[in-house]
C-alpha atoms as a PDB file:
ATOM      1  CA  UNK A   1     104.846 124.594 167.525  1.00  0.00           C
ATOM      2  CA  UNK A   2     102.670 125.870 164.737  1.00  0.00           C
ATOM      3  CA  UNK A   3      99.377 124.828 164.985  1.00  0.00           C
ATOM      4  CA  UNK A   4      97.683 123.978 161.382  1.00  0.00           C
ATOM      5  CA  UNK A   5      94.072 122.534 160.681  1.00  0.00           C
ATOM      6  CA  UNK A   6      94.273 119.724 157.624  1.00  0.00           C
ATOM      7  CA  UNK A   7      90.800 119.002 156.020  1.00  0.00           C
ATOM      8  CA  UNK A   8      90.560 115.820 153.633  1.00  0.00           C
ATOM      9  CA  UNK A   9      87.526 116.193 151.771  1.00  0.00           C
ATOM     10  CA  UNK A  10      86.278 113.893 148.767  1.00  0.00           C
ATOM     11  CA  UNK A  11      87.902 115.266 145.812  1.00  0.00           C
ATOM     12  CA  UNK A  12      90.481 113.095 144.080  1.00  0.00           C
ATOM     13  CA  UNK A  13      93.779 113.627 144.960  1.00  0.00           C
ATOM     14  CA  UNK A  14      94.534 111.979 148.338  1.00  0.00           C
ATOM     15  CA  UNK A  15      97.804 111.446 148.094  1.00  0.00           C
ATOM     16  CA  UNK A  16      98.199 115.329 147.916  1.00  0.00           C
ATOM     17  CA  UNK A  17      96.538 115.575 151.660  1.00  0.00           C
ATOM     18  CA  UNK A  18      98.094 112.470 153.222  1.00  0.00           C
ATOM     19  CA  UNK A  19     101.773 113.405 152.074  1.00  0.00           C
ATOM     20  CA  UNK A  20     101.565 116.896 153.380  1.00  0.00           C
ATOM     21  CA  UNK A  21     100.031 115.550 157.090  1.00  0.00           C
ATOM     22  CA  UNK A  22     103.177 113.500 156.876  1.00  0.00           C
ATOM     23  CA  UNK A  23     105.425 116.615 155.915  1.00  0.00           C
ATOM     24  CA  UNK A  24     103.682 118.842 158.662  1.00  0.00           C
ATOM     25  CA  UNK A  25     104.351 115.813 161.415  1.00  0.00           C
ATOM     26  CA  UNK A  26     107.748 115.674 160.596  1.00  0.00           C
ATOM     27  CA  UNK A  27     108.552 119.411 160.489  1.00  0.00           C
ATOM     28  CA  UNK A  28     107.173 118.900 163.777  1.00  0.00           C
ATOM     29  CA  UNK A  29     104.182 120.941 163.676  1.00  0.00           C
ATOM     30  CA  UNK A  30     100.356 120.325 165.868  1.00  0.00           C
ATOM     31  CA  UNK A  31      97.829 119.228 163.251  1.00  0.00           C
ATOM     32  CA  UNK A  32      94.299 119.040 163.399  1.00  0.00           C
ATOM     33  CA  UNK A  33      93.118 116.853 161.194  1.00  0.00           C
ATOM     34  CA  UNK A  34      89.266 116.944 159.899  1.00  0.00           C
ATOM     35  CA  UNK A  35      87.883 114.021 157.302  1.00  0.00           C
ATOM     36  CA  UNK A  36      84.974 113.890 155.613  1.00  0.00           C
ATOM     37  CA  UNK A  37      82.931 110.792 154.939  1.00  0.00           C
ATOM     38  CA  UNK A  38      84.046 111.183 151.225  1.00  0.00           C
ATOM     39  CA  UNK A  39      87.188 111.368 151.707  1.00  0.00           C
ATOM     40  CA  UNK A  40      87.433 108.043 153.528  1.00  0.00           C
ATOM     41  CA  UNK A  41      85.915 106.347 150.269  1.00  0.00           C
ATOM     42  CA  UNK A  42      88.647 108.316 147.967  1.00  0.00           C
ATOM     43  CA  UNK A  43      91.686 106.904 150.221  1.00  0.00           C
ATOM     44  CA  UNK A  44      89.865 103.028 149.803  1.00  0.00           C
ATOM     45  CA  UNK A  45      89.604 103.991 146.005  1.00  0.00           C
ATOM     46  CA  UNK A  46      92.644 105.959 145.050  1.00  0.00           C
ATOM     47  CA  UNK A  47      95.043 104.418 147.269  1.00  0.00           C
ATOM     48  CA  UNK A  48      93.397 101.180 149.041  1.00  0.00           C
ATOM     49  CA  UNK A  49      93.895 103.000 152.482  1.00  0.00           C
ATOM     50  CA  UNK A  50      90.949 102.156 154.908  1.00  0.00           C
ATOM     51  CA  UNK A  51      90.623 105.475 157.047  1.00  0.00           C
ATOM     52  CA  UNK A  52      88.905 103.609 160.047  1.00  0.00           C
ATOM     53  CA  UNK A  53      85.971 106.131 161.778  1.00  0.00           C
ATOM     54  CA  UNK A  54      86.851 105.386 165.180  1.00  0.00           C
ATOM     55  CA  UNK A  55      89.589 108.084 166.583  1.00  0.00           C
ATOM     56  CA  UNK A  56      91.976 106.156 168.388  1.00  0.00           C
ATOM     57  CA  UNK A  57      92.511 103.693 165.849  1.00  0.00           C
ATOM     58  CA  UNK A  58      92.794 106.031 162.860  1.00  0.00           C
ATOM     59  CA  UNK A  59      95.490 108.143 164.636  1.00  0.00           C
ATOM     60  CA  UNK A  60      97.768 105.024 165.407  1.00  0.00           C
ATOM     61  CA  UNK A  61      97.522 104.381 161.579  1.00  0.00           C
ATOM     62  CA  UNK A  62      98.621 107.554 160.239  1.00  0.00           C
ATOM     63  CA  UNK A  63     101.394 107.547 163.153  1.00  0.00           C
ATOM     64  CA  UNK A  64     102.888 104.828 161.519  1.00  0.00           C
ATOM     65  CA  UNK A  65     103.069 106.706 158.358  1.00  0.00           C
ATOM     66  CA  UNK A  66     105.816 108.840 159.425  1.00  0.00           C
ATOM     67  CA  UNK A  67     107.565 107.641 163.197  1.00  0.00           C
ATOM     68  CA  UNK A  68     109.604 108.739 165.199  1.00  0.00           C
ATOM     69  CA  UNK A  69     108.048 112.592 164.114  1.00  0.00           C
ATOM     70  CA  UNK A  70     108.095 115.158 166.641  1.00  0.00           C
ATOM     71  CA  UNK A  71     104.517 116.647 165.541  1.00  0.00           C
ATOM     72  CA  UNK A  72     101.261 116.044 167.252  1.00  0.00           C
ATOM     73  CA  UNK A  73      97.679 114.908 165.601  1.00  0.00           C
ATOM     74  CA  UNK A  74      94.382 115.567 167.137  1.00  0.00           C
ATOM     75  CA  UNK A  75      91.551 114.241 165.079  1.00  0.00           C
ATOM     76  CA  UNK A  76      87.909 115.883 165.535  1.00  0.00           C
ATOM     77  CA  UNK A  77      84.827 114.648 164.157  1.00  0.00           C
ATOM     78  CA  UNK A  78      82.693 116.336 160.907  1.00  0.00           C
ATOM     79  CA  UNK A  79      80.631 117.755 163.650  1.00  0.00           C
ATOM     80  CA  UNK A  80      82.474 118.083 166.419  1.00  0.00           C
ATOM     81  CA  UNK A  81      81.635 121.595 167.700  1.00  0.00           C
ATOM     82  CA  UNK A  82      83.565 121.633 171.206  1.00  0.00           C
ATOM     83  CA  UNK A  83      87.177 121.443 168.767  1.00  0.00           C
ATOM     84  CA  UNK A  84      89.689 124.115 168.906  1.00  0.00           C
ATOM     85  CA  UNK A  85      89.066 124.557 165.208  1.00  0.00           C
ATOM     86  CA  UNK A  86      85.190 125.832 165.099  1.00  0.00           C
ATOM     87  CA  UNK A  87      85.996 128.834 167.263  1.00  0.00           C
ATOM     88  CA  UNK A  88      87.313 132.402 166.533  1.00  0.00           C
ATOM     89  CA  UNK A  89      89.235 131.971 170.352  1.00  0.00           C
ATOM     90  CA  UNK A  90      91.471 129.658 170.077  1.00  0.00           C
ATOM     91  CA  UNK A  91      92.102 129.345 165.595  1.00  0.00           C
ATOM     92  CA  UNK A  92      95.124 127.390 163.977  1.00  0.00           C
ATOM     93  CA  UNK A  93      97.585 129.327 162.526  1.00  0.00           C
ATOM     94  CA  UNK A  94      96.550 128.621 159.511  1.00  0.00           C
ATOM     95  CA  UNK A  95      94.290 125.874 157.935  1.00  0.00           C
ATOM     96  CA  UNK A  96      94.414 123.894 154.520  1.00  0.00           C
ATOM     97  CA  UNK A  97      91.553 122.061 152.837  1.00  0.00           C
ATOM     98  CA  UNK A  98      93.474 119.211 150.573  1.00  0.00           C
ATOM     99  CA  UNK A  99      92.043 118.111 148.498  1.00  0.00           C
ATOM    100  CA  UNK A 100      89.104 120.188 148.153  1.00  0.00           C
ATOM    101  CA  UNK A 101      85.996 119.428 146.665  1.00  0.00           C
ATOM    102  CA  UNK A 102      83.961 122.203 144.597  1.00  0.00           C
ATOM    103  CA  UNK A 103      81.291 121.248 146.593  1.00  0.00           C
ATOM    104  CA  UNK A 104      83.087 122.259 149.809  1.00  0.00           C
ATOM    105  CA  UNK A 105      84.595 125.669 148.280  1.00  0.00           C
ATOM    106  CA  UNK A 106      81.296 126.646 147.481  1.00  0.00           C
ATOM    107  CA  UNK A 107      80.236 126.212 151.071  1.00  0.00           C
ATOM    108  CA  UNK A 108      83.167 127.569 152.339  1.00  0.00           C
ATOM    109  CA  UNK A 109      82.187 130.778 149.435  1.00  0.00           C
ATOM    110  CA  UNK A 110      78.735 131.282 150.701  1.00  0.00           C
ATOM    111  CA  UNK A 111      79.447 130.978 154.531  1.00  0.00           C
ATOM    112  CA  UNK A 112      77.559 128.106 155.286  1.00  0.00           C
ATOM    113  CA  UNK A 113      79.678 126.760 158.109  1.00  0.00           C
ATOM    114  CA  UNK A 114      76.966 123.336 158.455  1.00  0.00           C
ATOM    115  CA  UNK A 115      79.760 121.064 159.892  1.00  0.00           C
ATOM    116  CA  UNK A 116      83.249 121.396 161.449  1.00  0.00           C
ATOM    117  CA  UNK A 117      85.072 121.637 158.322  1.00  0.00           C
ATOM    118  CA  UNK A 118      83.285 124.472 156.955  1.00  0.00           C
ATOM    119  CA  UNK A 119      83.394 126.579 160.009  1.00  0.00           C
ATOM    120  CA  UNK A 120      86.607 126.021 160.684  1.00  0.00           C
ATOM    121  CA  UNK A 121      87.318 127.892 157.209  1.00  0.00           C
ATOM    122  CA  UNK A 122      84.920 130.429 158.046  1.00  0.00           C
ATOM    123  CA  UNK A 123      86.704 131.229 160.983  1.00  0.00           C
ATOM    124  CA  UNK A 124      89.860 131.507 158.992  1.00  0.00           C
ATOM    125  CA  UNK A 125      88.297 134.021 156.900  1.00  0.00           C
ATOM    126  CA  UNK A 126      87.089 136.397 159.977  1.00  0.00           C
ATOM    127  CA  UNK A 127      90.053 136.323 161.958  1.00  0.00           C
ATOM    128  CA  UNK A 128      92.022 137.035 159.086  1.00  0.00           C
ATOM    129  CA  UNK A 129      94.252 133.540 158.980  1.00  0.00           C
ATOM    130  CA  UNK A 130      95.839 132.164 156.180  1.00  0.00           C
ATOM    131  CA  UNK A 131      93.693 129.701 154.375  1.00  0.00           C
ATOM    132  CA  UNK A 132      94.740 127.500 151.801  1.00  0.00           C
ATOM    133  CA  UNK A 133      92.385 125.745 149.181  1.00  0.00           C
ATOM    134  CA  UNK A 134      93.769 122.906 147.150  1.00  0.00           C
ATOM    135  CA  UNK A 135      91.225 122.239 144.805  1.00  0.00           C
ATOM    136  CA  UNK A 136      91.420 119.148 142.433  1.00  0.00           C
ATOM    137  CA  UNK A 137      88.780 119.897 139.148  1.00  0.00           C
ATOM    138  CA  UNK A 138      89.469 120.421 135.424  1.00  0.00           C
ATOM    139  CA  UNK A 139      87.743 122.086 133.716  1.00  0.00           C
ATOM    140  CA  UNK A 140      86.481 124.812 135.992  1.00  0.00           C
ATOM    141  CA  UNK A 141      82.926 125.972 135.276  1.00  0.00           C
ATOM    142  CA  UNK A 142      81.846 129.755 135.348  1.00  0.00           C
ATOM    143  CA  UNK A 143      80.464 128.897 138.728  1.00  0.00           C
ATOM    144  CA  UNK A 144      83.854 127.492 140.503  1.00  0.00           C
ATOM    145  CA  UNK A 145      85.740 130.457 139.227  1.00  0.00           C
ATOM    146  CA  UNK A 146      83.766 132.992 140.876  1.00  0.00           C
ATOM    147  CA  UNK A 147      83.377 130.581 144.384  1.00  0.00           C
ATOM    148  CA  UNK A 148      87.289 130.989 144.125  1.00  0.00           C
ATOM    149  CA  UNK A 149      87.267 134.680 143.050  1.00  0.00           C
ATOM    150  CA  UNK A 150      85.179 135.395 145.972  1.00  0.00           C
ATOM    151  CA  UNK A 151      87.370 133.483 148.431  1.00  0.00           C
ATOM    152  CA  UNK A 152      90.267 134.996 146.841  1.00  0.00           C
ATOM    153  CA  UNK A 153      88.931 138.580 147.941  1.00  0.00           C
ATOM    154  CA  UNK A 154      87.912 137.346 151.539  1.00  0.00           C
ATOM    155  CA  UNK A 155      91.692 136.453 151.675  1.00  0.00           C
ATOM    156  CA  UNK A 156      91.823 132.190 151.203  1.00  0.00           C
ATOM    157  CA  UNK A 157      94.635 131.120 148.758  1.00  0.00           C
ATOM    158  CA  UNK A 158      93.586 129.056 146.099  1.00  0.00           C
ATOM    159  CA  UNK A 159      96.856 126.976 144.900  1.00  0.00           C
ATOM    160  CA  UNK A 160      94.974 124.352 142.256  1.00  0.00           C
ATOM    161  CA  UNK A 161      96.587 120.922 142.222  1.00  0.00           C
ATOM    162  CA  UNK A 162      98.740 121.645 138.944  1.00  0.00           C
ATOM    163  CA  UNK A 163     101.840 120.478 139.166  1.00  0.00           C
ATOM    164  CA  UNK A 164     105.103 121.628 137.363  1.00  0.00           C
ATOM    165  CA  UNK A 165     107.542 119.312 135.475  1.00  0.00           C
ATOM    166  CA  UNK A 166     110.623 121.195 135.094  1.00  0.00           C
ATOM    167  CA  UNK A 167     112.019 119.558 137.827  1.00  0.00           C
ATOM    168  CA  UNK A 168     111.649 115.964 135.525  1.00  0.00           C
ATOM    169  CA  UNK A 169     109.550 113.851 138.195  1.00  0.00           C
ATOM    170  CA  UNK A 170     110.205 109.892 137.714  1.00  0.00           C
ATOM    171  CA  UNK A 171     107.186 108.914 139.852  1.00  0.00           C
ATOM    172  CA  UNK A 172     103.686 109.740 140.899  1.00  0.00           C
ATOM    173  CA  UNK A 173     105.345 110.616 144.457  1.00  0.00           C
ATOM    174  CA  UNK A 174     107.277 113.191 142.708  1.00  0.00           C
ATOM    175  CA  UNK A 175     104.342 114.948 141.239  1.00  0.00           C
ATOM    176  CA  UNK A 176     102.523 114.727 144.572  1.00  0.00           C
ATOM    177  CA  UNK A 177     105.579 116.472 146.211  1.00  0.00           C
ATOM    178  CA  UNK A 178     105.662 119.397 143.729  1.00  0.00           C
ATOM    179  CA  UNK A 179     101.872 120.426 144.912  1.00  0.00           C
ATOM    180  CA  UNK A 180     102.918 119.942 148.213  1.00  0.00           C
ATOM    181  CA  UNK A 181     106.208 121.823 148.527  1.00  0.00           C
ATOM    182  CA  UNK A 182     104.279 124.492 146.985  1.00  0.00           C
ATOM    183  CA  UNK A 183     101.185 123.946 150.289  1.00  0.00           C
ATOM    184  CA  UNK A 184     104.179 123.929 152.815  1.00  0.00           C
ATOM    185  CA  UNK A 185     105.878 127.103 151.382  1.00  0.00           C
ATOM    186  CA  UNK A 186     102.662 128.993 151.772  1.00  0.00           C
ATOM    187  CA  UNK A 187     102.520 127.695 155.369  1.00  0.00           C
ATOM    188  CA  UNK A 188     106.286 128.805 155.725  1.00  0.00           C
ATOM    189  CA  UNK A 189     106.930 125.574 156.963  1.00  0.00           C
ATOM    190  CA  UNK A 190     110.567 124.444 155.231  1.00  0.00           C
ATOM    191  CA  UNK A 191     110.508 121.696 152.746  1.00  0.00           C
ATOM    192  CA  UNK A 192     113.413 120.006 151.114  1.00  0.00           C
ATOM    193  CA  UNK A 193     110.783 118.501 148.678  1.00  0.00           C
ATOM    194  CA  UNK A 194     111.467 120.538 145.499  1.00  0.00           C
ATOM    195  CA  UNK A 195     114.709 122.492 144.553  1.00  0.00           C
ATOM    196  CA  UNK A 196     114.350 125.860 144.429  1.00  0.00           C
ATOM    197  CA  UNK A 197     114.461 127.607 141.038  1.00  0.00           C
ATOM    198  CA  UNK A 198     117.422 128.771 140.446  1.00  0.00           C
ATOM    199  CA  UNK A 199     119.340 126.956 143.033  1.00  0.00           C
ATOM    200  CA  UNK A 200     122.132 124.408 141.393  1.00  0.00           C
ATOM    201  CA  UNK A 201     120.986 125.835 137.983  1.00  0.00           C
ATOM    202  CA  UNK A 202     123.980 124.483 135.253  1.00  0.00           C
END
């Protein structure tokens, strides 16, 4: 069972993170999910979803979202130290921040590691992981492109939400899939989300 940390922060784009927790259940895989405060307020905003704080009841709504799924969800708190997540001995196999705020790449860029969600990344980085950034911003200042460039030479992916329309999407859910399609193939978790270019090609 592959083992993948999921971070929700406060950028827009929530239906990006929640689709691809549902994806990652179904394909069966152990997800540890991390939410920010901010991210709680986007999901009442974007998609009036109330993301209730206590544990419990949180992870019997999201279960709902997808059942009878094979995965399992553990959900740790912003500062929740004792999780799997915030130590180098026992790290995902690979983590994915979605959406992600500029404010959190920068952290995650300058190695602050103040709360879970940050040094969970950080550990990513130093024991060499695959990290995955899905960053939701246009335009991008001078300042956000060297955060990324510098997370792009420590190793993290940074796959923007910018979806394609080649494959003619007819709904919002069909843009959402395209972004994250493109999130499970770096995970090589299989997706039958988006044809593959090419395939059935008249």
């Amino acid at each position: 069972m592959q083992r993948i940390t999921l971070a929700l922060t406060g950028a827009s784009g929530m239906a990006y993170g929640l689709r691809l927790l549902d994806c990652l259940l179904l394909a069966g895989c152990s997800v540890d999910l991390l939410i920010s405060r901010a991210a709680r307020i986007v999901a009442r905003q974007e998609l009036d979803l109330a993301l209730p704080a206590d544990v419990d009841a949180l992870a019997a709504l999201l279960a709902v979202r997808v059942p009878g799924h094979t995965g399992r969800l553990a959900i740790y708190g912003h500062e929740e130290w004792f999780a799997p997540a915030a130590s180098g001995s026992n790290p995902a196999d690979a983590m994915v921040v979605c959406p992600c705020t500029m404010g959190t790449l920068a952290a995650i860029a300058h190695g602050h590691a103040d709360n879970l969600m940050e040094r969970a990344a950080d550990v990513m980085l130093k024991e060499r992981r695959p990290l995955i950034l899905v960053p939701r911003e246009t335009p991008f200042s001078l300042i956000h492109l060297r955060n990324m460039t510098a997370l792009a030479e420590a190793g993290a992916t940074i796959l923007p939400a910018n979806p394609g329309f080649y494959h003619r999407p007819q709904t919002v859910d069909g843009v959402v899939d395209f972004i994250v399609a493109r999130v499970l193939d770096q995970l090589g978790v299989a997706q039958t989300l988006m044809p593959r270019w090419g395939d059935n090609a008249e």
